[in-house]
Each structure stands twice: as structure tokens, then as C-alpha cells.
PDB file of N, CA and C in Angstrom:
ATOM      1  N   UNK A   1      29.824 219.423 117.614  1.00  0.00           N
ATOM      2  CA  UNK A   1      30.281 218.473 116.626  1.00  0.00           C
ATOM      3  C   UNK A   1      29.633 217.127 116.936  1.00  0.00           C
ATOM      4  N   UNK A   2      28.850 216.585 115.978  1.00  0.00           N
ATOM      5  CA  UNK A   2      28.423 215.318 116.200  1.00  0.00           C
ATOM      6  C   UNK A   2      28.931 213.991 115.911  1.00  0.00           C
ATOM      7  N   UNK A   3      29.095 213.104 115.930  1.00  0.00           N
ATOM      8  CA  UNK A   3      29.656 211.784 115.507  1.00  0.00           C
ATOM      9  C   UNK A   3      28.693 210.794 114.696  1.00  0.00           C
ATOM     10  N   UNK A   4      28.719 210.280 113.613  1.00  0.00           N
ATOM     11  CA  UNK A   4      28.365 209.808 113.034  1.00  0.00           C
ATOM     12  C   UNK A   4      29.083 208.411 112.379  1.00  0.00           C
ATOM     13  N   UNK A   5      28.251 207.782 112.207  1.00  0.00           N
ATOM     14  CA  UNK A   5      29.010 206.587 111.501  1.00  0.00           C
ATOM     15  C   UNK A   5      28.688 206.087 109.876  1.00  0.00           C
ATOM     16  N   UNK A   6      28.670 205.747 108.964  1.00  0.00           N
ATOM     17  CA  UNK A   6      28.083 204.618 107.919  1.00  0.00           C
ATOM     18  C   UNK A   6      29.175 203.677 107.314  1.00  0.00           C
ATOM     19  N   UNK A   7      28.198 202.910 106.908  1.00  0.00           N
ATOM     20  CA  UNK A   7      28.556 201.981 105.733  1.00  0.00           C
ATOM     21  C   UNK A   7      28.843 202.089 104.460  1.00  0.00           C
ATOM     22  N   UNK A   8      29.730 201.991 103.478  1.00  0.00           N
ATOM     23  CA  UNK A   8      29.683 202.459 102.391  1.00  0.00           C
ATOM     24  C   UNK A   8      30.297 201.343 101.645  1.00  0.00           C
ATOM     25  N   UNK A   9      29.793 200.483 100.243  1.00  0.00           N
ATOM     26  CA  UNK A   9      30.268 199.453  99.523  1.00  0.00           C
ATOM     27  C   UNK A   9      30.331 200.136  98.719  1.00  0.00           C
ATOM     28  N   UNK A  10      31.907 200.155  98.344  1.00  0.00           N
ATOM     29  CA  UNK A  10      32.053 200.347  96.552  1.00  0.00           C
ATOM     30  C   UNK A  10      32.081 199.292  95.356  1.00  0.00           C
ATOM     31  N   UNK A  11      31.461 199.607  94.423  1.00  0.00           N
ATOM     32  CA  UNK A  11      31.649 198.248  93.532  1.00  0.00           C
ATOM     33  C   UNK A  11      32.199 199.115  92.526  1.00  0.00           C
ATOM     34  N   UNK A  12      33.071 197.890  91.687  1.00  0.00           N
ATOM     35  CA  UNK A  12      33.826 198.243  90.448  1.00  0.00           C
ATOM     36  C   UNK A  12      34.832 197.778  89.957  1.00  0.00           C
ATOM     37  N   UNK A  13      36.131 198.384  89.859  1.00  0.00           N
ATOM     38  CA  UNK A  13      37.305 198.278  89.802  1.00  0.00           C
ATOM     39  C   UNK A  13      38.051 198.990  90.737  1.00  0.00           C
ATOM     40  N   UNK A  14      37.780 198.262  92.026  1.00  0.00           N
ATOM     41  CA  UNK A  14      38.575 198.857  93.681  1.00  0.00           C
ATOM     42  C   UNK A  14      39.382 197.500  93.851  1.00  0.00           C
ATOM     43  N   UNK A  15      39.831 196.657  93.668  1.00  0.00           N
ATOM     44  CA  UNK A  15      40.912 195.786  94.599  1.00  0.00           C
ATOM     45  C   UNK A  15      41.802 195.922  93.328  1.00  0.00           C
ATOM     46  N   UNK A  16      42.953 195.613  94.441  1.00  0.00           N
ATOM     47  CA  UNK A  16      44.192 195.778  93.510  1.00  0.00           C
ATOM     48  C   UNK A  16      44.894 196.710  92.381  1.00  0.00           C
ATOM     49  N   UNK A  17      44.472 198.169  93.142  1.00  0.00           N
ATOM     50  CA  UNK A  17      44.520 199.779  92.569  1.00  0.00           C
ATOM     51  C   UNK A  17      45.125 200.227  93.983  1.00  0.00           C
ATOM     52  N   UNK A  18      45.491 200.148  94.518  1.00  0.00           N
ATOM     53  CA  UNK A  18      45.400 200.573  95.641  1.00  0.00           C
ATOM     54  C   UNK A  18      44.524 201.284  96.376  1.00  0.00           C
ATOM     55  N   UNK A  19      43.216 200.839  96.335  1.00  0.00           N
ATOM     56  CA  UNK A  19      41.749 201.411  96.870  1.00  0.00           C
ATOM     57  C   UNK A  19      41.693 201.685  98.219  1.00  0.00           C
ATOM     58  N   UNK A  20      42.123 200.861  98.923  1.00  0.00           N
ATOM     59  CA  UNK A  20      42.063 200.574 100.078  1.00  0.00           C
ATOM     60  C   UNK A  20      42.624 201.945 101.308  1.00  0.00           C
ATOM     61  N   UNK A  21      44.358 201.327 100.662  1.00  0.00           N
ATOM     62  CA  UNK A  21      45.255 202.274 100.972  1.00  0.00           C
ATOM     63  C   UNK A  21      45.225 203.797 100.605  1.00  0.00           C
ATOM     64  N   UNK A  22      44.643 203.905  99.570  1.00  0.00           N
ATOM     65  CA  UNK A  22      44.493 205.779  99.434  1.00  0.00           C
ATOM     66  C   UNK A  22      42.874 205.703 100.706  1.00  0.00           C
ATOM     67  N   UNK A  23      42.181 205.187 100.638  1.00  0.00           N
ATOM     68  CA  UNK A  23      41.089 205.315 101.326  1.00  0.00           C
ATOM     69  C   UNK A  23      41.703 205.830 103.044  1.00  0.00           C
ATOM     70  N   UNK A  24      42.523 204.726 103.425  1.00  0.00           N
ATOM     71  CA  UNK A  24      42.770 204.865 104.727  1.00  0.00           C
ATOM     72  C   UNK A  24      43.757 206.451 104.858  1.00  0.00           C
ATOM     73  N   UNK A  25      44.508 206.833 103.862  1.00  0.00           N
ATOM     74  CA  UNK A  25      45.311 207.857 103.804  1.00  0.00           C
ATOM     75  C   UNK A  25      44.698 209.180 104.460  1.00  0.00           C
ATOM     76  N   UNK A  26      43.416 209.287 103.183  1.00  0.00           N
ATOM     77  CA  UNK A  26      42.173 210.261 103.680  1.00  0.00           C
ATOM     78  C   UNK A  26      41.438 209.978 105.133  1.00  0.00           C
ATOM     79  N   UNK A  27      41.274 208.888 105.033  1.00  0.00           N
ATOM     80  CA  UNK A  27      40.533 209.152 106.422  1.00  0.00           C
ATOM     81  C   UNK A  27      41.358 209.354 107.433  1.00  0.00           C
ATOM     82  N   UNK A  28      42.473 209.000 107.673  1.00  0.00           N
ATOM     83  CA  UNK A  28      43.276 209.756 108.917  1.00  0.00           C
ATOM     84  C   UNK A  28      43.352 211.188 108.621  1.00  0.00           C
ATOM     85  N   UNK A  29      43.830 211.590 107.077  1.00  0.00           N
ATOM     86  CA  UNK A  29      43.911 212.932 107.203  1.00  0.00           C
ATOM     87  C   UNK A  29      42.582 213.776 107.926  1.00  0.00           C
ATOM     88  N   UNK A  30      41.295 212.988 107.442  1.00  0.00           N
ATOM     89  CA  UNK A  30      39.893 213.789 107.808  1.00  0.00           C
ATOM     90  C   UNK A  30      40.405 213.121 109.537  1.00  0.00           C
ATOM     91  N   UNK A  31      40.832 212.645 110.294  1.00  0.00           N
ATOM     92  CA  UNK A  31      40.486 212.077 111.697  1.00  0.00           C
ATOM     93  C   UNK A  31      39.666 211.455 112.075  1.00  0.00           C
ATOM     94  N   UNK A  32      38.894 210.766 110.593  1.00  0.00           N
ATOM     95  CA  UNK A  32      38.327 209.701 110.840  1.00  0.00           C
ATOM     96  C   UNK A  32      38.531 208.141 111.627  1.00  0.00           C
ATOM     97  N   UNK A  33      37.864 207.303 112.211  1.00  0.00           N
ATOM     98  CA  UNK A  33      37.930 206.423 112.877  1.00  0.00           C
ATOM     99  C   UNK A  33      36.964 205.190 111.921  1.00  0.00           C
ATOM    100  N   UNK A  34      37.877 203.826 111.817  1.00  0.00           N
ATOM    101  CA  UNK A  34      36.795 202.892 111.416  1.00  0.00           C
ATOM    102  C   UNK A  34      37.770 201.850 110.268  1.00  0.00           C
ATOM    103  N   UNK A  35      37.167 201.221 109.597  1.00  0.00           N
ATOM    104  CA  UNK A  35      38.574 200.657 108.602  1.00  0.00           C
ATOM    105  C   UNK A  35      37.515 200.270 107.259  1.00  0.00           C
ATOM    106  N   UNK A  36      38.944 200.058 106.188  1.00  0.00           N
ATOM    107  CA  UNK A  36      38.958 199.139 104.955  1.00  0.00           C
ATOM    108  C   UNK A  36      38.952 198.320 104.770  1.00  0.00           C
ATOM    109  N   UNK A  37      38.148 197.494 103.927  1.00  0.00           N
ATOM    110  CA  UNK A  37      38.423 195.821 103.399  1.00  0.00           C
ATOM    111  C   UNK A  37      37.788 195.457 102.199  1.00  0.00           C
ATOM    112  N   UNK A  38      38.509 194.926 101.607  1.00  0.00           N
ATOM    113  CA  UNK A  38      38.280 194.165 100.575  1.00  0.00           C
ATOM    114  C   UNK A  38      37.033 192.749 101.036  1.00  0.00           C
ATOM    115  N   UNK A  39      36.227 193.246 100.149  1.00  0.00           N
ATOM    116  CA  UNK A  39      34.919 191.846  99.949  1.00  0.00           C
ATOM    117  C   UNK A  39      35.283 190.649  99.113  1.00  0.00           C
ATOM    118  N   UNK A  40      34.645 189.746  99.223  1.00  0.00           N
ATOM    119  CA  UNK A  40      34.796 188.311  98.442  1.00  0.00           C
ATOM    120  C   UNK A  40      33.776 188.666  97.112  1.00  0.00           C
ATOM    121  N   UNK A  41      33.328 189.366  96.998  1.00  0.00           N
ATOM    122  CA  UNK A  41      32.667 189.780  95.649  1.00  0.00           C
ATOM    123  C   UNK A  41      33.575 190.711  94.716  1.00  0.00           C
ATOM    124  N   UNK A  42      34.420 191.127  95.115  1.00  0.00           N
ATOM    125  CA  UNK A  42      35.071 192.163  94.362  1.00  0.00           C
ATOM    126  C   UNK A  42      34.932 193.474  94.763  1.00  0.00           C
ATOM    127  N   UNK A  43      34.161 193.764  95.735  1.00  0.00           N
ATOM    128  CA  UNK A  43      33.776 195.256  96.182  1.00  0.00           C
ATOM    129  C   UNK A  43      34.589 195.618  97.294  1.00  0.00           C
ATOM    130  N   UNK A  44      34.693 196.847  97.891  1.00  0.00           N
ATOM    131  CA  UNK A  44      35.427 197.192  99.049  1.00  0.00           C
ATOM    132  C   UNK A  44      34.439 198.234 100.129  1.00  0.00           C
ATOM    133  N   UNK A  45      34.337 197.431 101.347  1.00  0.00           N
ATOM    134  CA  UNK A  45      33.299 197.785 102.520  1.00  0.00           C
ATOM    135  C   UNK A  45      34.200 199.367 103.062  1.00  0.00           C
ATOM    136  N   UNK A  46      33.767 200.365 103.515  1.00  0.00           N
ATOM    137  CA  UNK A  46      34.151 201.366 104.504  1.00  0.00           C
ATOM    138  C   UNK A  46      33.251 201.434 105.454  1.00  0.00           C
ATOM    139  N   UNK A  47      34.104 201.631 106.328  1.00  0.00           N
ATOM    140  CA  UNK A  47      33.149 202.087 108.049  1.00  0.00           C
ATOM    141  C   UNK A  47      34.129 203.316 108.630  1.00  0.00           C
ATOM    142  N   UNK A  48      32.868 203.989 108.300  1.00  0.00           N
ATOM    143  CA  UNK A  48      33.888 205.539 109.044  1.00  0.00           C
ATOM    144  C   UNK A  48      32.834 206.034 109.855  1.00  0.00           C
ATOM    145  N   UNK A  49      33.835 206.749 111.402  1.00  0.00           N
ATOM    146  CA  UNK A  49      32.843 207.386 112.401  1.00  0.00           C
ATOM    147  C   UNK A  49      33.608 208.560 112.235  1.00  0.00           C
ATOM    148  N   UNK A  50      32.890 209.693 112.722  1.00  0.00           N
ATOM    149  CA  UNK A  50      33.571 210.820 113.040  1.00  0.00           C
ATOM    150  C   UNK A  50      32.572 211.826 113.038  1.00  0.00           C
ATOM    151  N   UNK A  51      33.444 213.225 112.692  1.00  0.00           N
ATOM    152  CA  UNK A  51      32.384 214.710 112.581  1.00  0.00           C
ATOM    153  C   UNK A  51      32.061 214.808 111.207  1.00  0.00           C
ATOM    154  N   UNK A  52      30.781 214.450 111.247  1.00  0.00           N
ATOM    155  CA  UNK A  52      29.671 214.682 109.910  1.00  0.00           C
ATOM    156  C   UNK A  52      30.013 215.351 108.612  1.00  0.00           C
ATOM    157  N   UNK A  53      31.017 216.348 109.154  1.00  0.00           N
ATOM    158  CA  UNK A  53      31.617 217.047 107.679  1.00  0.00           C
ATOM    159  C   UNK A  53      32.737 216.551 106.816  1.00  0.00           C
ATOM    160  N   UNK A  54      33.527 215.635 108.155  1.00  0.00           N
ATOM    161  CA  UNK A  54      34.647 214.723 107.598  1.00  0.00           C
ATOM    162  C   UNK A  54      33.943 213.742 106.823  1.00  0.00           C
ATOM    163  N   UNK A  55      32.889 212.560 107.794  1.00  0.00           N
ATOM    164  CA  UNK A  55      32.772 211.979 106.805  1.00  0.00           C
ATOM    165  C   UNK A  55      32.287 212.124 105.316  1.00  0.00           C
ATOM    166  N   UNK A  56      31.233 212.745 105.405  1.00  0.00           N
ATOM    167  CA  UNK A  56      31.006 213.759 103.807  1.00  0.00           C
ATOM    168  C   UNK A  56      32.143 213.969 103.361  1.00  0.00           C
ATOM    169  N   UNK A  57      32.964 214.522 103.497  1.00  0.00           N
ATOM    170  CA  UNK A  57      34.235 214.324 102.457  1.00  0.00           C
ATOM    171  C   UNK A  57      34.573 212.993 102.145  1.00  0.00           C
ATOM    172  N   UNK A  58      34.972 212.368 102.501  1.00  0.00           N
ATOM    173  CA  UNK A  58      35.498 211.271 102.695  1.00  0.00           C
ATOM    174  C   UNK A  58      34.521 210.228 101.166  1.00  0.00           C
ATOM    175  N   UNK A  59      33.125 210.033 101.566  1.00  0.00           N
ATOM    176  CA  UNK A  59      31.824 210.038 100.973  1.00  0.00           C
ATOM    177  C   UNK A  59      31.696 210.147  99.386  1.00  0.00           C
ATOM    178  N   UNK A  60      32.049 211.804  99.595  1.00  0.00           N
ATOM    179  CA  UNK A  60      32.189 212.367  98.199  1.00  0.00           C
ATOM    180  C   UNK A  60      33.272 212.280  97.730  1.00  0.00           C
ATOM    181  N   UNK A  61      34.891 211.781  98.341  1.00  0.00           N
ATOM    182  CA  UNK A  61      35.765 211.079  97.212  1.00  0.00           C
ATOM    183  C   UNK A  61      35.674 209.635  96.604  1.00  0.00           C
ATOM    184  N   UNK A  62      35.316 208.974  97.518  1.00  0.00           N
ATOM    185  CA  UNK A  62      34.427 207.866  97.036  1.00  0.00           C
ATOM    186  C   UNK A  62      33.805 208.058  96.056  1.00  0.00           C
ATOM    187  N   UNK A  63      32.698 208.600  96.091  1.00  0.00           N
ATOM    188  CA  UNK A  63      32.091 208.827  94.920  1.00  0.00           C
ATOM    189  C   UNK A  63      32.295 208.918  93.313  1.00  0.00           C
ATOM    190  N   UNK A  64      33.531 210.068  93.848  1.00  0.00           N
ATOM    191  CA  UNK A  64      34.431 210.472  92.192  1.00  0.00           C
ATOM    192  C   UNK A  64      35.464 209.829  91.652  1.00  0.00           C
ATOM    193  N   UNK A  65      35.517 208.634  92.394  1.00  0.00           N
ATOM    194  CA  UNK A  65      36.348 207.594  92.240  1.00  0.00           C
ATOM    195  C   UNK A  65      37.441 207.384  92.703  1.00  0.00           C
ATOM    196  N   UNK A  66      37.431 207.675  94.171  1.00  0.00           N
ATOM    197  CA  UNK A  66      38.612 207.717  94.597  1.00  0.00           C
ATOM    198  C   UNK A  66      40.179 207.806  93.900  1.00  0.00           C
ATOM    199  N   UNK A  67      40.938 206.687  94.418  1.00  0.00           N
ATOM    200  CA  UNK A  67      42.402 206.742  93.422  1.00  0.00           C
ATOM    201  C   UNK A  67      42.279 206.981  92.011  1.00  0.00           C
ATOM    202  N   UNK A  68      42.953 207.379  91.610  1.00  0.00           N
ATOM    203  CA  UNK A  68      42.928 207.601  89.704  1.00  0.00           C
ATOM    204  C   UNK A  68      42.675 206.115  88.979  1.00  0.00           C
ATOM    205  N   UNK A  69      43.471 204.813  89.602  1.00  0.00           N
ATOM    206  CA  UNK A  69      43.251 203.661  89.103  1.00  0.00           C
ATOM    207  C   UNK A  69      42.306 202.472  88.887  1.00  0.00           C
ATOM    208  N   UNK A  70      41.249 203.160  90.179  1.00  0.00           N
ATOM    209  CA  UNK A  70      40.076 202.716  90.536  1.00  0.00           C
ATOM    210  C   UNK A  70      38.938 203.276  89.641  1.00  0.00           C
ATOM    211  N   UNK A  71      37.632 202.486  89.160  1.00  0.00           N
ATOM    212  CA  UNK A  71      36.913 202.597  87.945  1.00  0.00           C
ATOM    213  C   UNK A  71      35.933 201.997  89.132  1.00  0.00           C
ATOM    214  N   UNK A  72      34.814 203.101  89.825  1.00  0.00           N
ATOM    215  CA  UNK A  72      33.379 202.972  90.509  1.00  0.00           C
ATOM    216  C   UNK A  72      32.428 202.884  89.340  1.00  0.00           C
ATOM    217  N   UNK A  73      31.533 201.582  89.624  1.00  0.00           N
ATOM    218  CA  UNK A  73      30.540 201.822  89.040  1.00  0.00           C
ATOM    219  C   UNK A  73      29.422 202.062  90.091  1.00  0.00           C
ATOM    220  N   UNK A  74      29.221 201.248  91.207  1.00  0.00           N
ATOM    221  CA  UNK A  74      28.269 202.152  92.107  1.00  0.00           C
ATOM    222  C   UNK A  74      28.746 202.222  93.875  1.00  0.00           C
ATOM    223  N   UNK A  75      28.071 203.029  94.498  1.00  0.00           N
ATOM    224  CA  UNK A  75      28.494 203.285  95.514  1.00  0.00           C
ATOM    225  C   UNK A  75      27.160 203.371  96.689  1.00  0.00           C
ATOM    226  N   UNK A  76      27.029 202.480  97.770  1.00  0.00           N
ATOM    227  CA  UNK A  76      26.002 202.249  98.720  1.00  0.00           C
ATOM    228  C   UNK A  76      26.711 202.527  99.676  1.00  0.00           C
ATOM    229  N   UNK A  77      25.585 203.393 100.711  1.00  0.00           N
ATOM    230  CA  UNK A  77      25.892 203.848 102.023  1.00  0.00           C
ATOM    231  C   UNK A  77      24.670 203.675 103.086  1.00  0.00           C
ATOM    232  N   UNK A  78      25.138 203.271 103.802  1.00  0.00           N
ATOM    233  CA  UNK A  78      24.031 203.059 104.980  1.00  0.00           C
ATOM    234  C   UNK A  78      24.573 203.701 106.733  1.00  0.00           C
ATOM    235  N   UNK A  79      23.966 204.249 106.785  1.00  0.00           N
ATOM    236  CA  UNK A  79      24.056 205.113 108.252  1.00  0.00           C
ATOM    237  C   UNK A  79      24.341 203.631 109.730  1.00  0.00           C
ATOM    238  N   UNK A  80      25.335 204.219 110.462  1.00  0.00           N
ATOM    239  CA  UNK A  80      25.202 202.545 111.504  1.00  0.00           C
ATOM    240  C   UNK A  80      25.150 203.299 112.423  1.00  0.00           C
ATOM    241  N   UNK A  81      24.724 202.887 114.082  1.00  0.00           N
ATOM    242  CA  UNK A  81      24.660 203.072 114.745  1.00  0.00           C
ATOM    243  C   UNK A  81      25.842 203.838 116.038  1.00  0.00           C
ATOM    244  N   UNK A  82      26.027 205.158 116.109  1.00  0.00           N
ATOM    245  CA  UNK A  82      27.760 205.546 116.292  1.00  0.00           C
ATOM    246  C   UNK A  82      27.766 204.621 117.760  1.00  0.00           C
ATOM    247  N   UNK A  83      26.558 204.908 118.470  1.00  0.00           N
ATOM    248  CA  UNK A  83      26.682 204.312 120.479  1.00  0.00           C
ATOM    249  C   UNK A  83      27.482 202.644 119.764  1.00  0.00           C
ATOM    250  N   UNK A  84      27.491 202.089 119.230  1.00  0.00           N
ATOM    251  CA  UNK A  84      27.765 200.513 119.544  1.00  0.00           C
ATOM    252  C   UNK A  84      29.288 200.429 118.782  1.00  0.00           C
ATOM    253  N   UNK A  85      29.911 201.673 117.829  1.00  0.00           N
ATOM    254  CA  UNK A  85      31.281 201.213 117.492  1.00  0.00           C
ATOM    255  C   UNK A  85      32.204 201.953 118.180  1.00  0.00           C
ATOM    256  N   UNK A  86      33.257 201.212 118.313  1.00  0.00           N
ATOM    257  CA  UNK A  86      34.336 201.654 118.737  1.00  0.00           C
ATOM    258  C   UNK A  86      35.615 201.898 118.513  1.00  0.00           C
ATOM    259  N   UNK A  87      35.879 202.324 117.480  1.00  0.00           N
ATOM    260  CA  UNK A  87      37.104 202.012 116.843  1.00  0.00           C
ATOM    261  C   UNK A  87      38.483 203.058 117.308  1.00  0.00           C
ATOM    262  N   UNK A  88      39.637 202.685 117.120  1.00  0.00           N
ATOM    263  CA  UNK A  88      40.879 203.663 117.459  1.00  0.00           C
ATOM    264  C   UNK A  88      41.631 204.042 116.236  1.00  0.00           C
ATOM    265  N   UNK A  89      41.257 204.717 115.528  1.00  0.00           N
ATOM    266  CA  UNK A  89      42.269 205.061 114.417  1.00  0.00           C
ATOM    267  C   UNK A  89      41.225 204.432 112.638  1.00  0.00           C
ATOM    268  N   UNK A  90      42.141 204.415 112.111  1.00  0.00           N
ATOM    269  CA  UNK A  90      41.280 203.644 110.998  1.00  0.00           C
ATOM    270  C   UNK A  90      42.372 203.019 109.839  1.00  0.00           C
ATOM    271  N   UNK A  91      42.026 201.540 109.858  1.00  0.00           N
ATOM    272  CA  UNK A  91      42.970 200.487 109.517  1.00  0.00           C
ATOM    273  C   UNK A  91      42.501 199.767 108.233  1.00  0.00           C
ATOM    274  N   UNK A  92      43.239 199.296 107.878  1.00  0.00           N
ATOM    275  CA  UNK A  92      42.889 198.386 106.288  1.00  0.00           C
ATOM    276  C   UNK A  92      42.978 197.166 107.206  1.00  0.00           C
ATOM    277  N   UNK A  93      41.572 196.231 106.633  1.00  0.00           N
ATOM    278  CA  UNK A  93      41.605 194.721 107.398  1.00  0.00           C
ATOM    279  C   UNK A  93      41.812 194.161 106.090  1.00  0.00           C
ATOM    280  N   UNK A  94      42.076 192.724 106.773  1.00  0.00           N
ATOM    281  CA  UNK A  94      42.705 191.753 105.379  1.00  0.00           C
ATOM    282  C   UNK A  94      41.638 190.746 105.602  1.00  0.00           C
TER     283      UNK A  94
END
């Protein structure tokens, strides 16, 4: 099992749907590690580490628009470096 990390910005209609909070729901369920936050642009950042198949899930609900209330128009991901994060669990930052 390998560990992996990325970046993922959603843009759209993610704050104030509860974007965040269904996000973090899933990723504990997957045993993902890393957190949520809301951007000053309107978008919402993810950082998830874990086993490669979790995060792919995780990825691909994103994609389909996560919560029902949330309206994605696009979705960027960038691979980060797993040796330099460290995270315990995975948290919504404010």
C-alpha cells in the first residue's frame, strides 16, 4: 500500500452548502489524513494523504459534485510531496 498525497481546488458553489463538512465525513470514512478549507476566492482547497485507492475515491466524489447542494464548475489537483506532510486525522480549518 502506498501513500500518496494531492492538492485539489474546487471552484463553484462549495462554501456555505456544507462542502467542507461532507468532505471531511468521507475522508475519515476512506482513513484519509489531511484537511478542508475554505479560500478567499470562493473555492475550497483539499489535502488528502493516504492509500492511492482511497484517495481516488475521495477525488472522484469531488468531481461529481460532492454534497447535493454544492454546484462544481471545475476541479484542480496537483500531486504534493507525501515525505514532508504530516498530518493526524483530517480536519476542516477555518
Amino acid at each position: 500500500m502506498s501513500r500518496v498525497c494531492i492538492s485539489i481546488t474546487v471552484y463553484g458553489l462549495v462554501q456555505g452548502v456544507g462542502f467542507r463538512y461532507y468532505t471531511q465525513h468521507l475522508a475519515k470514512e476512506l482513513g484519509l489524513e489531511g484537511y478542508v478549507r475554505n479560500l478567499d476566492d470562493g473555492s475550497v482547497e483539499v489535502v488528502a494523504c493516504g492509500d492511492t485507492a482511497q484517495v481516488e475515491k475521495l477525488h472522484a466524489w469531488l468531481k461529481q459534485g460532492g454534497p447535493h447542494s454544492a454546484r462544481i464548475k471545475k476541479v484542480l489537483i496537483e500531486p504534493k510531496p507525501a515525505e514532508h506532510l504530516d498530518f493526524h486525522g483530517f480536519s476542516v480549518r477555518y
